[in-house]
N, C-alpha and C. Protein backbone atom coordinates (compact mmCIF):
# COMPACT_ATOMS: atom_id res chain seq x y z
N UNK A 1 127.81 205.41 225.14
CA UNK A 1 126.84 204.53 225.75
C UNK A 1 125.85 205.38 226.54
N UNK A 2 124.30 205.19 226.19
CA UNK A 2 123.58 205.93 226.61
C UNK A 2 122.94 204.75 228.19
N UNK A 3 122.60 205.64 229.08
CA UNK A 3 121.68 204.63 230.15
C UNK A 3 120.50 205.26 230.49
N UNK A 4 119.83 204.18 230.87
CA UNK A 4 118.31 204.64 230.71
C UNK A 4 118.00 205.00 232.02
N UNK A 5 118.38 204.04 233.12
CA UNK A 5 118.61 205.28 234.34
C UNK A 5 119.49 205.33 234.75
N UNK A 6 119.60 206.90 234.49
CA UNK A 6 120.98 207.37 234.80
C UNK A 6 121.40 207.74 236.57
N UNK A 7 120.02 207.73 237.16
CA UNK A 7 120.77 208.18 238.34
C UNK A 7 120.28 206.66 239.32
N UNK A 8 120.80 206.12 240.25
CA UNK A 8 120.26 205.23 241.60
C UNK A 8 119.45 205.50 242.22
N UNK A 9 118.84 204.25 242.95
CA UNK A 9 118.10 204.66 244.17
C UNK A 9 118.97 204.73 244.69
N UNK A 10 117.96 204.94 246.06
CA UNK A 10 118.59 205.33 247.45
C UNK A 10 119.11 204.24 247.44
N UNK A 11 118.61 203.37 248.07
CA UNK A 11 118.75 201.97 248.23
C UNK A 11 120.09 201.64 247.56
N UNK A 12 120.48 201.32 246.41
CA UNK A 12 121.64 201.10 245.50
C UNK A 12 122.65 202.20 245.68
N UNK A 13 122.54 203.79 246.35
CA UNK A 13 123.62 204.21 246.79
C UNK A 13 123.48 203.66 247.95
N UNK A 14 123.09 203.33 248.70
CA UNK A 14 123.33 203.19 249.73
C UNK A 14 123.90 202.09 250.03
N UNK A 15 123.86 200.74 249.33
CA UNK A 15 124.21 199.61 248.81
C UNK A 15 126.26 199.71 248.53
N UNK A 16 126.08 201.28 247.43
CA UNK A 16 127.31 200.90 247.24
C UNK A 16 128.45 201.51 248.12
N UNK A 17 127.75 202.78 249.20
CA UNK A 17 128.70 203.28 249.85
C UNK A 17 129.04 202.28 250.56
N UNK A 18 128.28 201.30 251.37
CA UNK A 18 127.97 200.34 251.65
C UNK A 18 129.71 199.22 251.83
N UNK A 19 129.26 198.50 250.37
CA UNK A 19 130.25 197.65 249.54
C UNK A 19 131.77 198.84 249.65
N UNK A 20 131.77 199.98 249.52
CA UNK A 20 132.92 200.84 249.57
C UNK A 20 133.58 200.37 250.26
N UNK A 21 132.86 201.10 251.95
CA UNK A 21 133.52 201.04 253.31
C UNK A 21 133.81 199.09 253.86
N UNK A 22 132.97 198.38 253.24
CA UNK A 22 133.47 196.88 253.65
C UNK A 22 134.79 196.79 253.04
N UNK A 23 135.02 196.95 251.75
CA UNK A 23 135.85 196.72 251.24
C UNK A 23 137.40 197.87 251.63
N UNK A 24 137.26 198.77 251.80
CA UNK A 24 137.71 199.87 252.62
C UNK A 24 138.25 199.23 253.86
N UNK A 25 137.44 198.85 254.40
CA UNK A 25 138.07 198.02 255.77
C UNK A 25 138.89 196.42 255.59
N UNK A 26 138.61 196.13 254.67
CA UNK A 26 139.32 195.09 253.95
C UNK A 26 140.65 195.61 253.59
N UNK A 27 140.69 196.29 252.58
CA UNK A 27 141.70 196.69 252.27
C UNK A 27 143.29 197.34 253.37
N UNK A 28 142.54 198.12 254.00
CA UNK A 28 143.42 198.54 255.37
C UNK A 28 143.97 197.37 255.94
N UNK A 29 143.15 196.17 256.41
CA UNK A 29 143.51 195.40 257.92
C UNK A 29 144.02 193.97 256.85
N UNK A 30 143.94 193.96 255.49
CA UNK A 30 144.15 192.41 255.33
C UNK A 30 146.05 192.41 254.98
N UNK A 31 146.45 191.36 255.69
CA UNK A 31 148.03 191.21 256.03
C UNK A 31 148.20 190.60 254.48
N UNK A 32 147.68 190.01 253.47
CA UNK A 32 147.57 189.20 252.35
C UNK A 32 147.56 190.11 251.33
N UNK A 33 148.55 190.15 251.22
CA UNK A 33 149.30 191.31 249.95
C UNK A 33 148.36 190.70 248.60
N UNK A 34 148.08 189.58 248.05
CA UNK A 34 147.58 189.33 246.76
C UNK A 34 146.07 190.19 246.96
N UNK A 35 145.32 189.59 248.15
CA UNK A 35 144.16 189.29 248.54
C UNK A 35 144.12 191.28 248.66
N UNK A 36 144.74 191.86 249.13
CA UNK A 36 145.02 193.50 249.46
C UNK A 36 145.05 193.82 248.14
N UNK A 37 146.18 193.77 247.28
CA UNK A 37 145.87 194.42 245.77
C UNK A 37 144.80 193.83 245.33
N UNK A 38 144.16 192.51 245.13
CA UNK A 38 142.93 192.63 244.61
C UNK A 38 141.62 193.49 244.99
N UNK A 39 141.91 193.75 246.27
CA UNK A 39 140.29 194.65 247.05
C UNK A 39 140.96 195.95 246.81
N UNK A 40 141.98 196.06 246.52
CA UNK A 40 142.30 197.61 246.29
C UNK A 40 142.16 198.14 244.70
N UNK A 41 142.26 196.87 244.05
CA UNK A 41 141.83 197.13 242.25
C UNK A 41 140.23 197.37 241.82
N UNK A 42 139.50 196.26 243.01
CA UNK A 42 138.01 196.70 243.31
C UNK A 42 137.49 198.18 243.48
N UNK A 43 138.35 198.66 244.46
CA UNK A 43 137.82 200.11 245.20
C UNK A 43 137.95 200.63 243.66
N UNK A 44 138.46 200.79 243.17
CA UNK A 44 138.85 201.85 242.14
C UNK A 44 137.67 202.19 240.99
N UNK A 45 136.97 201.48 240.54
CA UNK A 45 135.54 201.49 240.02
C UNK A 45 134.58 202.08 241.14
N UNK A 46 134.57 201.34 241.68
CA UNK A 46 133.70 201.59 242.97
C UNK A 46 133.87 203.03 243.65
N UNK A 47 135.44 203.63 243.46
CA UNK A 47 135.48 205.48 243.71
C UNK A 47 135.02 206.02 242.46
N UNK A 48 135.07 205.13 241.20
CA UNK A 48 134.71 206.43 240.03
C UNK A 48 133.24 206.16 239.85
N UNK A 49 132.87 204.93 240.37
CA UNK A 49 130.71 204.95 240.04
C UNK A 49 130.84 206.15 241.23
N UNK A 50 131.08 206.30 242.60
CA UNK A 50 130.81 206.95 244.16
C UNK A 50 130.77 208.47 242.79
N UNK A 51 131.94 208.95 242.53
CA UNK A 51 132.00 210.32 242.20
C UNK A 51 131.37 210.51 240.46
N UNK A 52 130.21 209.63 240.14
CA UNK A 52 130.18 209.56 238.81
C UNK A 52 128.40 209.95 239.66
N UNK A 53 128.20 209.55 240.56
CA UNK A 53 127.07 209.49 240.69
C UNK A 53 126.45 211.06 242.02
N UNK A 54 128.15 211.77 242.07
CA UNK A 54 128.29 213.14 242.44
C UNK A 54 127.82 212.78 244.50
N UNK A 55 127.98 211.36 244.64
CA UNK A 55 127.69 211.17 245.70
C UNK A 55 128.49 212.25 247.15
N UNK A 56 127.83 212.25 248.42
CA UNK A 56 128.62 213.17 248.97
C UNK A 56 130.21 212.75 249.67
N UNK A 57 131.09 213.42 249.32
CA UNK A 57 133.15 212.90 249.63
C UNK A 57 132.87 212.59 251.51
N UNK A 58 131.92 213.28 251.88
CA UNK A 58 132.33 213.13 253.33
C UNK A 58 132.14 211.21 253.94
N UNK A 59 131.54 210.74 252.43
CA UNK A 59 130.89 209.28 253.26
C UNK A 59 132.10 208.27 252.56
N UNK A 60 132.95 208.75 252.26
CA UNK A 60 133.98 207.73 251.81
C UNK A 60 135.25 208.43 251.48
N UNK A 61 136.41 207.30 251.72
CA UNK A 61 137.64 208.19 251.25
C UNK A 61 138.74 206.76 251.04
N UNK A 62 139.65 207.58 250.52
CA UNK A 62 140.90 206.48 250.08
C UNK A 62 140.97 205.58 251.60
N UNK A 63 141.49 204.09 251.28
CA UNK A 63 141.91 203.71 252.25
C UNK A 63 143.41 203.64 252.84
N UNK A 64 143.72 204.36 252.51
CA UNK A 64 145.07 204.79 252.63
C UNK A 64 145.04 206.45 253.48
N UNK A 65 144.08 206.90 253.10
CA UNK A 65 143.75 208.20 253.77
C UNK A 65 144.11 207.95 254.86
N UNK A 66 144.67 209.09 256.01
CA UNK A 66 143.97 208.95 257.59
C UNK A 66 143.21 210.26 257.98
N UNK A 67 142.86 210.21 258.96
CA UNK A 67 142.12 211.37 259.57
C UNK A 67 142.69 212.21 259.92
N UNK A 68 142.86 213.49 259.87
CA UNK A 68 143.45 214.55 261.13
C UNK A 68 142.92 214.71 261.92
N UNK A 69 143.85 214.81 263.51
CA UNK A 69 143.22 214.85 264.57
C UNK A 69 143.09 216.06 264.52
C-alpha cells in the first residue's frame, strides 16, 4: 500500500501524541479492567503510527513504564 502523504503535519502529530498521553492516562488510573484492556488495545496502533512516523521516544512511553528517580 502506497500513501500519498507519507509524512503528518505538525498539527496531526501533535494531535496524536496528544490522543497517546490521554489515553496513556486512561489506561494507568481506570479501575475497569474491560474499559483498561480496551484503551490498552488502542495504545498499540497508536505506538506503531508514534514510531512509524520516527516521532521523538522522549514524548511518550508504555503506560506501564515508570520513571527513574
Amino acid at each position: 500500500m502506497t500513501n500519498a502523504h507519507p509524512y503528518l503535519t505538525t498539527e496531526q502529530e501533535q494531535q496524536l501524541l496528544d490522543i497517546y498521553r490521554v489515553l496513556s492516562d486512561l489506561a494507568r488510573t481506570c479501575q475497569v479492567p474491560t474499559v483498561s484492556a480496551a484503551v490498552r488495545a488502542a495504545l498499540a496502533p497508536l505506538h506503531t503510527a508514534l514510531d512509524g512516523q520516527d516521532l521523538d521516544h522522549d514524548h511518550y512511553r508504555h503506560p506501564d513504564d515508570t520513571l527513574a528517580s
